[in-house]
Protein backbone atom coordinates (compact mmCIF):
# COMPACT_ATOMS: atom_id res chain seq x y z
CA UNK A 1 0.00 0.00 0.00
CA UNK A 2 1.41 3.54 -0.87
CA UNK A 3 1.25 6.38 1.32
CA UNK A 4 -0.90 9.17 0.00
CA UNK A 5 2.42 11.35 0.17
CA UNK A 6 3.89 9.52 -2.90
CA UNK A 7 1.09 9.46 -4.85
CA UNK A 8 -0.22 13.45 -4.01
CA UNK A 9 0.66 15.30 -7.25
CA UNK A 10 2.32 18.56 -5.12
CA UNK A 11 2.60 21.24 -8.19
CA UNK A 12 -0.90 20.37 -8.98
CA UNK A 13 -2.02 21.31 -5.47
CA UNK A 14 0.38 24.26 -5.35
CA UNK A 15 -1.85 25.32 -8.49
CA UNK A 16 -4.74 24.56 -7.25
CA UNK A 17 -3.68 26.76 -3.77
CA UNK A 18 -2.67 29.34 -6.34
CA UNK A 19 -5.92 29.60 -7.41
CA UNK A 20 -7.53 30.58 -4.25
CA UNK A 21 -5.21 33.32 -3.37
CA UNK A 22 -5.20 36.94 -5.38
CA UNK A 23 -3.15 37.03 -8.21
CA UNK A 24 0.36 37.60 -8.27
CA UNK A 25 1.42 41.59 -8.63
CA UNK A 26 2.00 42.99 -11.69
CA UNK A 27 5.04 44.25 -12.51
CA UNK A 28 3.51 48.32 -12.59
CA UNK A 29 2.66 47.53 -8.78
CA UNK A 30 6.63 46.70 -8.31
CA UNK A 31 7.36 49.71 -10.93
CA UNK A 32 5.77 52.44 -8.73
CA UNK A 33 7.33 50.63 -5.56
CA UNK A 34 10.36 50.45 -6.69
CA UNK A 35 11.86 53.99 -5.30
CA UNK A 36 11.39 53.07 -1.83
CA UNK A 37 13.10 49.34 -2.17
CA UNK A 38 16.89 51.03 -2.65
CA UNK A 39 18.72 48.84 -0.30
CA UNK A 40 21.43 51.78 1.84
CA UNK A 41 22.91 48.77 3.76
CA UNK A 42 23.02 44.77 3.95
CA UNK A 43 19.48 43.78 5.72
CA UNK A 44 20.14 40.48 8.56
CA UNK A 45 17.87 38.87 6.10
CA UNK A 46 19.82 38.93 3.19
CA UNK A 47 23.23 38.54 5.45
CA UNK A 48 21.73 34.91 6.92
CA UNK A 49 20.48 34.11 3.03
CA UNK A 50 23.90 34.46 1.92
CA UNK A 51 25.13 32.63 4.57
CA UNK A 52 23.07 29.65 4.08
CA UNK A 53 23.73 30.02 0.34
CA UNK A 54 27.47 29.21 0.94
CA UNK A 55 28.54 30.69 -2.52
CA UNK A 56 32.27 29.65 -3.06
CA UNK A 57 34.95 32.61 -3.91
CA UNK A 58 34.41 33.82 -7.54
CA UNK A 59 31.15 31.97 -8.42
CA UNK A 60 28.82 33.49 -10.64
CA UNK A 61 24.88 33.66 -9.34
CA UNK A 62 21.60 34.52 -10.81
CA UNK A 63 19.52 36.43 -8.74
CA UNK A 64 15.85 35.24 -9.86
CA UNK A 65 12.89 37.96 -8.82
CA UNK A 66 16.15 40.04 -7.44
CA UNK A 67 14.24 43.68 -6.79
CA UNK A 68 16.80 46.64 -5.74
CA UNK A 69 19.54 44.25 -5.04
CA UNK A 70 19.41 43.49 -1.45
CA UNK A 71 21.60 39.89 -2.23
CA UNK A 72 22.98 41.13 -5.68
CA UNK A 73 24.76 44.45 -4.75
CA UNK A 74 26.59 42.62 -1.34
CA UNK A 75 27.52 39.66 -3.35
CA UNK A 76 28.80 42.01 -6.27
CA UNK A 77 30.69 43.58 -3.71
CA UNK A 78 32.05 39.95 -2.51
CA UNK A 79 33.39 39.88 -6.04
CA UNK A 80 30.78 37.56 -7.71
CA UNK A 81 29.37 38.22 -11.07
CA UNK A 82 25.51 38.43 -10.52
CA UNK A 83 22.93 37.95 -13.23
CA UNK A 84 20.22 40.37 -11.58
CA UNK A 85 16.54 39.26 -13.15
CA UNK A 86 13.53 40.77 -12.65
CA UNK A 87 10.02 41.67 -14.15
CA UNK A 88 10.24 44.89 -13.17
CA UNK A 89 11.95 47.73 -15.37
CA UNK A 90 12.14 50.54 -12.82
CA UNK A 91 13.41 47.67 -10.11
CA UNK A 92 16.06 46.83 -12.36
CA UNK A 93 16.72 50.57 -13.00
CA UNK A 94 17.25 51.28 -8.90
CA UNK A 95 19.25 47.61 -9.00
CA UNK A 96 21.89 49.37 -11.52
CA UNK A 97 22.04 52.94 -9.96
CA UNK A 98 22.75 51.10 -6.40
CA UNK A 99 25.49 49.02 -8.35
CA UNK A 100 26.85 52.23 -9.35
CA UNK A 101 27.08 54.20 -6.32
CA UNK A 102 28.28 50.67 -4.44
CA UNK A 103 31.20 50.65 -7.22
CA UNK A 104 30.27 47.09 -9.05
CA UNK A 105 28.41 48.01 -12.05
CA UNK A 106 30.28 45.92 -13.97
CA UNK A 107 29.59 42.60 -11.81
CA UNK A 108 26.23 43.21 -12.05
CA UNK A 109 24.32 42.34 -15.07
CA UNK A 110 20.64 43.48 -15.12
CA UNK A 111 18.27 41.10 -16.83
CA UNK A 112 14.43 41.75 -17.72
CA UNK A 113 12.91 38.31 -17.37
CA UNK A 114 9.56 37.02 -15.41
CA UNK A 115 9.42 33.52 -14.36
CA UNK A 116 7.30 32.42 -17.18
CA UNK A 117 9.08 33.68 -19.72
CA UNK A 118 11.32 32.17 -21.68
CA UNK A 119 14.82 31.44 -19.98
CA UNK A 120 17.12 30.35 -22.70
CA UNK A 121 16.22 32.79 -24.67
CA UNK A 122 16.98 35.35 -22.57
CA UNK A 123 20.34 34.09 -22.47
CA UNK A 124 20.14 31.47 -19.31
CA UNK A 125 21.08 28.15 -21.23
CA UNK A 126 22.12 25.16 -19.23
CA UNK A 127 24.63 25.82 -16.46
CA UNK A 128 25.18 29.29 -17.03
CA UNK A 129 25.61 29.89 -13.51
CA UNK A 130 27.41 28.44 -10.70
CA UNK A 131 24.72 29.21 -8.02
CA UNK A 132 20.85 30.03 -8.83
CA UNK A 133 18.65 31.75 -6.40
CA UNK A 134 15.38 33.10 -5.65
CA UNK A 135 14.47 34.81 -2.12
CA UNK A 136 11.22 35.42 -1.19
CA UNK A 137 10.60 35.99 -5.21
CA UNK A 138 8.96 33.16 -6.56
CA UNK A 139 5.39 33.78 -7.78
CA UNK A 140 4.11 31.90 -10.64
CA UNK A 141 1.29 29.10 -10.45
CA UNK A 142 3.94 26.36 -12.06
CA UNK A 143 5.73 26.00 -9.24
CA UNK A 144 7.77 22.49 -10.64
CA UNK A 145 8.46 24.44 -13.54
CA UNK A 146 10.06 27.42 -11.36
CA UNK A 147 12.40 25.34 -9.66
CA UNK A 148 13.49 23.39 -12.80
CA UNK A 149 14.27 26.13 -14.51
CA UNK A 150 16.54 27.17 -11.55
CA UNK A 151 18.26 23.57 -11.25
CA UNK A 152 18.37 23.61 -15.30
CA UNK A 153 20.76 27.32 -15.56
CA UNK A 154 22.82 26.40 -11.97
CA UNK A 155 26.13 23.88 -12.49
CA UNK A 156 26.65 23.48 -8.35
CA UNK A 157 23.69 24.82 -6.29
CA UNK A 158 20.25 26.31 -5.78
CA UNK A 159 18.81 28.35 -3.14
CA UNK A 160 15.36 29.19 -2.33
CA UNK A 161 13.41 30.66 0.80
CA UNK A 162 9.38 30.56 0.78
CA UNK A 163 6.82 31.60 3.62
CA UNK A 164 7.30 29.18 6.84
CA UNK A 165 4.32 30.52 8.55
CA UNK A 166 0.74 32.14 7.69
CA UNK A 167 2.78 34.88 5.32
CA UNK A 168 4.78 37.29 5.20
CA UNK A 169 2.45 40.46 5.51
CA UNK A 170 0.58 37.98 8.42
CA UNK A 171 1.17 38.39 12.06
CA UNK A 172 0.56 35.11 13.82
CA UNK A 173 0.69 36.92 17.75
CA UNK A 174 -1.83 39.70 16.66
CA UNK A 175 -4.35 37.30 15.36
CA UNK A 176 -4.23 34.98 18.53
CA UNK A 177 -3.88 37.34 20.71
CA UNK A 178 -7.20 38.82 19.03
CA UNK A 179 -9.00 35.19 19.04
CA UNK A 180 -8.24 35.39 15.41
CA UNK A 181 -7.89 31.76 13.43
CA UNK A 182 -3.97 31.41 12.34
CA UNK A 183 -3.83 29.84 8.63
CA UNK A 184 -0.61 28.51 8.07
CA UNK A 185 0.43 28.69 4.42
CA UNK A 186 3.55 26.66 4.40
CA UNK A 187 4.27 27.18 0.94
CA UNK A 188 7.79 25.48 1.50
CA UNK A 189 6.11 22.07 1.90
CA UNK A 190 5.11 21.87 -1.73
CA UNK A 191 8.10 23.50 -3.17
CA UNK A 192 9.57 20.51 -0.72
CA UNK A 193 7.52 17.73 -1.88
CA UNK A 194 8.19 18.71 -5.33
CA UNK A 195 12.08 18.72 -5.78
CA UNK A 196 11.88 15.23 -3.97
CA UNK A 197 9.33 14.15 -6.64
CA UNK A 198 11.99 15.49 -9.25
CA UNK A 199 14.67 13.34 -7.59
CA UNK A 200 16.74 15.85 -6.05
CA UNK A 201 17.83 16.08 -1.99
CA UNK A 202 16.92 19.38 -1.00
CA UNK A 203 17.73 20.47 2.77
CA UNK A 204 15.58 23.00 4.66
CA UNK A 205 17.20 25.68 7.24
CA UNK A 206 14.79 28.84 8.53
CA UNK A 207 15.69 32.33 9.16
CA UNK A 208 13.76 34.37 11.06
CA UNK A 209 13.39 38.18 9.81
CA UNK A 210 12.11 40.97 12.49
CA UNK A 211 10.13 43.85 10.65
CA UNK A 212 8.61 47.26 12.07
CA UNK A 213 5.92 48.11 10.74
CA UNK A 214 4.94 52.15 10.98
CA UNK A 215 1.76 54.01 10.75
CA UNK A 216 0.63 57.32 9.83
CA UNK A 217 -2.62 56.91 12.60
CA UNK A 218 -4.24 54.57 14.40
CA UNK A 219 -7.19 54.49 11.56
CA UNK A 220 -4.40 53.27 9.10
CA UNK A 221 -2.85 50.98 11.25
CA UNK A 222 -6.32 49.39 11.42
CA UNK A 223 -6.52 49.54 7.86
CA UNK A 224 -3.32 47.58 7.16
CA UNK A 225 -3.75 45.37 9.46
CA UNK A 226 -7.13 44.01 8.34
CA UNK A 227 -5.67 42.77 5.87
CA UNK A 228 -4.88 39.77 7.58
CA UNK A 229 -8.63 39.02 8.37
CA UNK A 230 -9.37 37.82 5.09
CA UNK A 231 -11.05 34.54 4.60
CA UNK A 232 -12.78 33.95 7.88
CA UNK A 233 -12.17 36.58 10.54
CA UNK A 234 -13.28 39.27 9.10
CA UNK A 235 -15.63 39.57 12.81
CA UNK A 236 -12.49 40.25 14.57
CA UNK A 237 -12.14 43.58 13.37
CA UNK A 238 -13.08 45.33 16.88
CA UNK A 239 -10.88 43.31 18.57
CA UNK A 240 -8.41 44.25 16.51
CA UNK A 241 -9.24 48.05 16.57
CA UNK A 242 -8.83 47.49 20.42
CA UNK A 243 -5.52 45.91 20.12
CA UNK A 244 -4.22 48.50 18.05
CA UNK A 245 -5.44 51.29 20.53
CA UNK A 246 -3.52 49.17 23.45
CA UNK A 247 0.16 48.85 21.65
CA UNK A 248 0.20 51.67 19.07
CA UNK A 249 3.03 54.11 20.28
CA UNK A 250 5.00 56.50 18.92
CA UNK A 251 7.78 56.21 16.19
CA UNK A 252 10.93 57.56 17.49
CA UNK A 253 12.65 57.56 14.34
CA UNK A 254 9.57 59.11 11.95
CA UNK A 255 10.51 60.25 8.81
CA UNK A 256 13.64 58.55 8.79
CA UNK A 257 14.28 55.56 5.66
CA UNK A 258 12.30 52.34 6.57
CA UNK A 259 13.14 48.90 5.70
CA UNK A 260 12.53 49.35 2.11
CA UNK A 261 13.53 53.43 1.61
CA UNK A 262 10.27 55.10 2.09
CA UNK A 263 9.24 56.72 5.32
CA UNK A 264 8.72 55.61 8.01
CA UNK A 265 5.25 56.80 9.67
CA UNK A 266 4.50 58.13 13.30
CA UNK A 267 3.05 55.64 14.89
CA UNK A 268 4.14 51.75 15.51
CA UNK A 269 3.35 48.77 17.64
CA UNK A 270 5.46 48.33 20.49
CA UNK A 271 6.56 45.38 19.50
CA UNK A 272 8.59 43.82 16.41
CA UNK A 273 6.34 41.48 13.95
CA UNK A 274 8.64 37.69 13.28
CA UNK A 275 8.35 36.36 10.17
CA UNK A 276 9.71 32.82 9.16
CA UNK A 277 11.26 32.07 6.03
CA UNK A 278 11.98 28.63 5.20
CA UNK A 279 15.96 28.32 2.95
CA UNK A 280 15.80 25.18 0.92
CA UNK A 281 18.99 24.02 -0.94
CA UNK A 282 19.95 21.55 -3.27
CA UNK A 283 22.33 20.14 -5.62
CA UNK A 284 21.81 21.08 -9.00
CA UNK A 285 24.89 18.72 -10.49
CA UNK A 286 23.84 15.70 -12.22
CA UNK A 287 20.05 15.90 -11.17
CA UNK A 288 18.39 12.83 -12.67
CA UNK A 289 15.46 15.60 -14.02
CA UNK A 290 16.82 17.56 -15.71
């Protein structure tokens, strides 16, 4: 007798989980965004990525989904050549002014490409890389297809990270502490289930990224945090309106840069939202599927 594990077609219930949820952005969303994404120093999250990624000295990489170059401009500066792809022109265009002013414009190589599109001929042939990667970037409905294009273009080794938890614009703590139901996405799991399927041995590490989230008012705060209600607690929003008047306090550093450029508002909570990223690796040399 088979376990229903083996026989569960994963990419077909990663589409079918796909389906469900809103559809991926566009890249004029990411175009007007980009300004405020300019990376001014190396974020913990993108030091523990490259970390895990263990890229030897003087590999080449492509960054897949890369945005404004928060792994692409501090592994230029390491001295690796970085294929920097994204579907967004005016992310690229902030990628390439931060390679300037970092001094590596010419390890970086800016690519227009979405994950559906067509790889090889956009240049990525077969083991055109020596590492692939793609944090927190992948968004297509073909997820098997995603990750074998990755193994396909890398000659040593691919790196991934997906949601651990609920999501990353969902905080677990708030939405207990409210009496809130906690849906954990796991997207990992199928990206997981899928490489095995493919025959390849990928290994799973976390990393744990701390964001502060600011607020121009209490009213907004309430605003962006309903967000998370979707799909079934949408009756919670007085508890949360209470919540937020018990821990919204004032931003000491308003004004200044956030996280991704823009300003920061004058209000946050009064304590940091966790969000859990699982890093899966793998061996792209010799994979039986590809």
């Amino acid at each position: 007798m088979r376990s229903a594990l083996l026989e569960t077609d994963w990419n077909e219930e990663w589409m079918a989980l796909q389906a469900q949820r809103p559809a991926p952005d566009d890249p004029a969303r990411w175009d007007a965004r980009a300004r405020h994404f300019r990376p001014r120093e190396t974020h913990p999250y993108a030091r523990d990525f490259i970390e895990l990624a263990a890229i030897g000295a003087g590999e080449s990489v492509l960054d897949m989904g890369c945005g404004a170059g928060s792994l692409a401009i501090p592994l230029a500066r390491a001295g690796h050549r970085v294929i920097a792809a994204d579907f967004s022109a005016r992310m690229l265009e902030v990628l390439e002014e931060g390679a300037r002013d970092a001094g590596v414009p010419d390890l970086v190589r800016a690519l227009p490409l979405a994950w559906d599109d067509d790889w090889e001929a956009a240049g990525l042939g077969p083991g055109c890389v020596d590492v692939a990667l793609a944090s927190r970037s992948i968004a297509t409905s073909d997820l098997r297809a995603a990750l074998s294009r990755l193994t396909r273009v890398a000659r040593r080794r691919c790196c991934i990270t997906l949601s651990a938890d609920a999501g990353p614009r969902v905080d677990g703590r708030i939405l207990r502490a409210i009496g809130a139901r906690v849906a954990h996405r796991g997207d990992y799991v199928y990206a997981f289930n899928i490489l095995v399927g493919m025959g390849l041995a990928p290994e799973v590490r976390y990393i744990s990224s701390m964001r502060r989230d600011t607020f121009r008012s209490a009213d907004d705060a309430v605003a962006e945090l309903s967000r998370m209600l979707a799909g079934g607690n949408e009756d919670r929003i007085g508890a949360l309106r209470a919540y937020v008047d018990g821990h919204l306090v004032a931003n000491p550093d308003a004004g200044a840069p956030g996280e991704k450029g823009g300003p920061q508002g004058p209000f946050m909570l009064d304590r940091e939202r966790v969000v859990r990223w699982a890093f899966l690796s793998w061996d792209a040399a010799g994979s039986p599927d590809m």
